[in-house]
C-alpha atoms as a PDB file:
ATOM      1  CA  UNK A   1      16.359   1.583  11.837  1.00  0.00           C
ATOM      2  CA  UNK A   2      19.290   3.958  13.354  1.00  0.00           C
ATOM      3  CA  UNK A   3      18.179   6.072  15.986  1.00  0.00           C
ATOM      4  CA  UNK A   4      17.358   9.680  15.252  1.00  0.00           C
ATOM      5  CA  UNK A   5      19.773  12.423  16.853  1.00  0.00           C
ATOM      6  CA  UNK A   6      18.091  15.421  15.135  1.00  0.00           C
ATOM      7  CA  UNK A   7      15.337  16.919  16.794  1.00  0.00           C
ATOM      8  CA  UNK A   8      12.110  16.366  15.979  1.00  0.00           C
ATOM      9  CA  UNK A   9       9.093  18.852  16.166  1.00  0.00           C
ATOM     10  CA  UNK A  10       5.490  17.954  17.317  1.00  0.00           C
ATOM     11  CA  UNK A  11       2.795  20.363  17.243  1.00  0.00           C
ATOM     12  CA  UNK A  12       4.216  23.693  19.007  1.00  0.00           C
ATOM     13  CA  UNK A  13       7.477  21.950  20.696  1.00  0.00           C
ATOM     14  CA  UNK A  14      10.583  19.534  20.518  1.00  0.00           C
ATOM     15  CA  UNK A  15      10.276  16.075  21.358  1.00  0.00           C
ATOM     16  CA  UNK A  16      12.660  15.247  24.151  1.00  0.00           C
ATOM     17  CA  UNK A  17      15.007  12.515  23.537  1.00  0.00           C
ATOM     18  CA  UNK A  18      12.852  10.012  25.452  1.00  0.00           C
ATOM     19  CA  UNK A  19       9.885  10.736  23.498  1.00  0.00           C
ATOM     20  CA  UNK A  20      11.600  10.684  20.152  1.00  0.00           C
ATOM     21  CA  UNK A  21      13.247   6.555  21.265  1.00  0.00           C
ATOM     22  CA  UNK A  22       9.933   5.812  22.493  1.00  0.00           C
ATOM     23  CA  UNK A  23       8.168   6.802  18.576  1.00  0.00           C
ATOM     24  CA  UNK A  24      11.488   4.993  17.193  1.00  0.00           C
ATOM     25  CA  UNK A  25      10.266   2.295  19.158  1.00  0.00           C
ATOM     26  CA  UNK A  26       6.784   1.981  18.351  1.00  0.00           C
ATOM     27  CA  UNK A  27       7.369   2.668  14.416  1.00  0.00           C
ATOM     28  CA  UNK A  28      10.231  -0.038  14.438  1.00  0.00           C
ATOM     29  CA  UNK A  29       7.094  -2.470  16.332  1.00  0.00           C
ATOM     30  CA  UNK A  30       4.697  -1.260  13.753  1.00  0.00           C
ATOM     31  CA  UNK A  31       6.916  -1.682  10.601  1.00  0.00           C
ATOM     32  CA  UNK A  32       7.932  -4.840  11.649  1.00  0.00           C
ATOM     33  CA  UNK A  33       4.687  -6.093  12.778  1.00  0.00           C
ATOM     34  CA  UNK A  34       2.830  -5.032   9.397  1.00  0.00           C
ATOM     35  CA  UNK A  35       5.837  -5.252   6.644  1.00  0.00           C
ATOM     36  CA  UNK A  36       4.360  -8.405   5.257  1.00  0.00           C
ATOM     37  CA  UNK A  37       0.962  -7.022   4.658  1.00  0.00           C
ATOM     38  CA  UNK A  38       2.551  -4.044   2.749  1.00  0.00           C
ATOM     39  CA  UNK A  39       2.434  -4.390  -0.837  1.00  0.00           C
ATOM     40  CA  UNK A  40       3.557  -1.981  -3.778  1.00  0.00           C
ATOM     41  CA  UNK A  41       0.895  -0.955  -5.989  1.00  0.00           C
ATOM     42  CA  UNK A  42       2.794  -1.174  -9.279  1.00  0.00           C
ATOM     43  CA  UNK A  43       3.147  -4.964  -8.679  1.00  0.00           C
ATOM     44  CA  UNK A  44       6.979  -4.099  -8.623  1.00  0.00           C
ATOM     45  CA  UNK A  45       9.534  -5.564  -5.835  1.00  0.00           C
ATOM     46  CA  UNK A  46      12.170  -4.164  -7.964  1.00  0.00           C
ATOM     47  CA  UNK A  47      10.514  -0.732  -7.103  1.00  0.00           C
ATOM     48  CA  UNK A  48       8.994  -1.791  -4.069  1.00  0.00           C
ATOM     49  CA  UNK A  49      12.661  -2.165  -1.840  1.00  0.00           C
ATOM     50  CA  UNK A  50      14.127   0.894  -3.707  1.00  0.00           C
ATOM     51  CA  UNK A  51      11.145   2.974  -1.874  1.00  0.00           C
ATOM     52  CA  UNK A  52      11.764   1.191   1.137  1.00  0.00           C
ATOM     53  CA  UNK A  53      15.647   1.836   0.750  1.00  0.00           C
ATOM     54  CA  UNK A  54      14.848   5.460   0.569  1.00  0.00           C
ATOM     55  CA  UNK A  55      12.452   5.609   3.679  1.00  0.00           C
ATOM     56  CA  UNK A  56      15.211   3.348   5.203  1.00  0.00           C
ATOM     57  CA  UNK A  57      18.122   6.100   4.430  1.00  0.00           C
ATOM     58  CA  UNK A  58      15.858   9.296   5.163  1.00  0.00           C
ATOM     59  CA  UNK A  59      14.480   7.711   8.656  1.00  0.00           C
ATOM     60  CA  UNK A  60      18.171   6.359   9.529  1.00  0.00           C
ATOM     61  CA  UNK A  61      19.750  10.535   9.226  1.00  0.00           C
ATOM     62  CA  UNK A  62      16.640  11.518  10.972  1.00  0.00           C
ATOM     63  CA  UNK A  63      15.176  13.316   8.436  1.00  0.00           C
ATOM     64  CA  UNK A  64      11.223  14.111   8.554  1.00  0.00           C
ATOM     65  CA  UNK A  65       8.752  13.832   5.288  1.00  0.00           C
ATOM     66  CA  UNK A  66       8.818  17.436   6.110  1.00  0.00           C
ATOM     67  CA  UNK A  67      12.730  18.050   5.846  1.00  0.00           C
ATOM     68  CA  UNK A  68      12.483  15.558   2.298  1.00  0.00           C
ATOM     69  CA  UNK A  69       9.251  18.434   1.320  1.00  0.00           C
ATOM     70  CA  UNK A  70      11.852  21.506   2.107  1.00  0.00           C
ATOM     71  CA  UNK A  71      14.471  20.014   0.094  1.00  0.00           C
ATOM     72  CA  UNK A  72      12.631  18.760  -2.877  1.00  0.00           C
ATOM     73  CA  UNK A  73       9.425  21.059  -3.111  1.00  0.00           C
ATOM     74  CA  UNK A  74       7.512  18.289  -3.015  1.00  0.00           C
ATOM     75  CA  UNK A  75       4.392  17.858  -1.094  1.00  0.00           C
ATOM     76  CA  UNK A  76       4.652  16.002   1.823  1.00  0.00           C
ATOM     77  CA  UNK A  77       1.492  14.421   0.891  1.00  0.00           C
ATOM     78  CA  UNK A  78       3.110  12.959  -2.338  1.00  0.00           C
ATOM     79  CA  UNK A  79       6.240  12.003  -0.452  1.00  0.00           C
ATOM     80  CA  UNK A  80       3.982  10.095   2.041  1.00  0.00           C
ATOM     81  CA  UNK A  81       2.148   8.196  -0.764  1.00  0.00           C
ATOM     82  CA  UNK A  82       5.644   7.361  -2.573  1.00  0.00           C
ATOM     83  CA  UNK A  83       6.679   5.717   0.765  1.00  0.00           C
ATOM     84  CA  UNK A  84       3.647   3.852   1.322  1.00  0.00           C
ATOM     85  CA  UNK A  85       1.561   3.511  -1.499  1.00  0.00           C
ATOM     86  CA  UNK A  86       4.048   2.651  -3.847  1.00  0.00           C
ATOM     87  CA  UNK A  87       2.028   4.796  -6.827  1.00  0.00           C
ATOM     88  CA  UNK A  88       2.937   5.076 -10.466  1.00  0.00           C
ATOM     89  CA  UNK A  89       6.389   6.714 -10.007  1.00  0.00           C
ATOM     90  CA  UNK A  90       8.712   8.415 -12.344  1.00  0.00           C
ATOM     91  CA  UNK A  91      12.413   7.617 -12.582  1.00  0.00           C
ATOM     92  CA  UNK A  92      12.927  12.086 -11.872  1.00  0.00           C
ATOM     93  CA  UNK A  93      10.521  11.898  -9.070  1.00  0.00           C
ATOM     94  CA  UNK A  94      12.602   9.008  -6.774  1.00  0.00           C
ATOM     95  CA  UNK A  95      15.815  10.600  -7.934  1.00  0.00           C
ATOM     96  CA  UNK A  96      14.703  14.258  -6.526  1.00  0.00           C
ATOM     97  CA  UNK A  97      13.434  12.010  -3.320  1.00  0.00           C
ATOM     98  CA  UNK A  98      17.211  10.310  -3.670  1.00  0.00           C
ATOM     99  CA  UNK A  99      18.828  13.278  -4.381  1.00  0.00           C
ATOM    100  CA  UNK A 100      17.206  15.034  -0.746  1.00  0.00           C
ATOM    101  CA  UNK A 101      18.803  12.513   0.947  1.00  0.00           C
ATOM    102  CA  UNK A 102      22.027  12.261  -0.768  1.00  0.00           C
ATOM    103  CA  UNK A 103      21.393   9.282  -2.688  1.00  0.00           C
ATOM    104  CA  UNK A 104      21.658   8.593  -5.855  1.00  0.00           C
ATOM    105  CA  UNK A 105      19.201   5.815  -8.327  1.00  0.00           C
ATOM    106  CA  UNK A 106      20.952   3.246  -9.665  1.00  0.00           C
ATOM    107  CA  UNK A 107      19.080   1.364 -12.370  1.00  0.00           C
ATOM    108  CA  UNK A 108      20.393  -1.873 -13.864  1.00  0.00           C
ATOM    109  CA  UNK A 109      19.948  -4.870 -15.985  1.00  0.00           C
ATOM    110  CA  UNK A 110      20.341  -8.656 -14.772  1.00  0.00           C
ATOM    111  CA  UNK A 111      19.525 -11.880 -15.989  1.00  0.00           C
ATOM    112  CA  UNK A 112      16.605 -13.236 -14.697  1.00  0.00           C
END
């Protein structure tokens, strides 16, 4: 996970930038700790890494759920459950998420 430059809002002020390392830090301990006991919903590791992609790419530009519920009119509820409750997604809902990050869903065929 890339460190965030943006600045990052709490309650009624800014993070400084030790503040905002030191919650990099403990979410990098706590993903890592728990990412085994994290399991999609769906029953889908196909759809399971391209949500974790797109938490990946909005954490990594230092985007917020709030800056993904600005640019997609989404609730920031929803976009929390997408990221880690895996629900019953629609291809147009993960490309509006995509598409708030400037990514794009790719969907393919291989053999399996």
């Amino acid at each position: 996970m890339a460190k965030s430059t943006a600045k990052r809002k709490t309650r009624d002020r800014y993070l400084t930038s030790e503040e905002a390392a030191k919650y990099d830090r403990i979410r990098e301990q706590v993903a890592a700790e728990f990412s085994e006991h994290i399991k999609p919903s769906v029953g889908s590791p196909a759809l399971h890494e391209v949500v974790l992609a797109l938490r990946e790419a909005r954490t990594a530009q230092g985007l917020s759920l709030a800056d993904v519920r600005d640019r997609t009119g989404m609730a920031k509820s929803a976009l929390s459950r997408i990221e880690n409750e895996v629900p019953n997604l629609t291809v147009k809902t993960l490309e509006r998420y995509a598409e708030a990050i400037g990514k794009k869903i790719v969907i393919g065929i291989e053999e399996g």
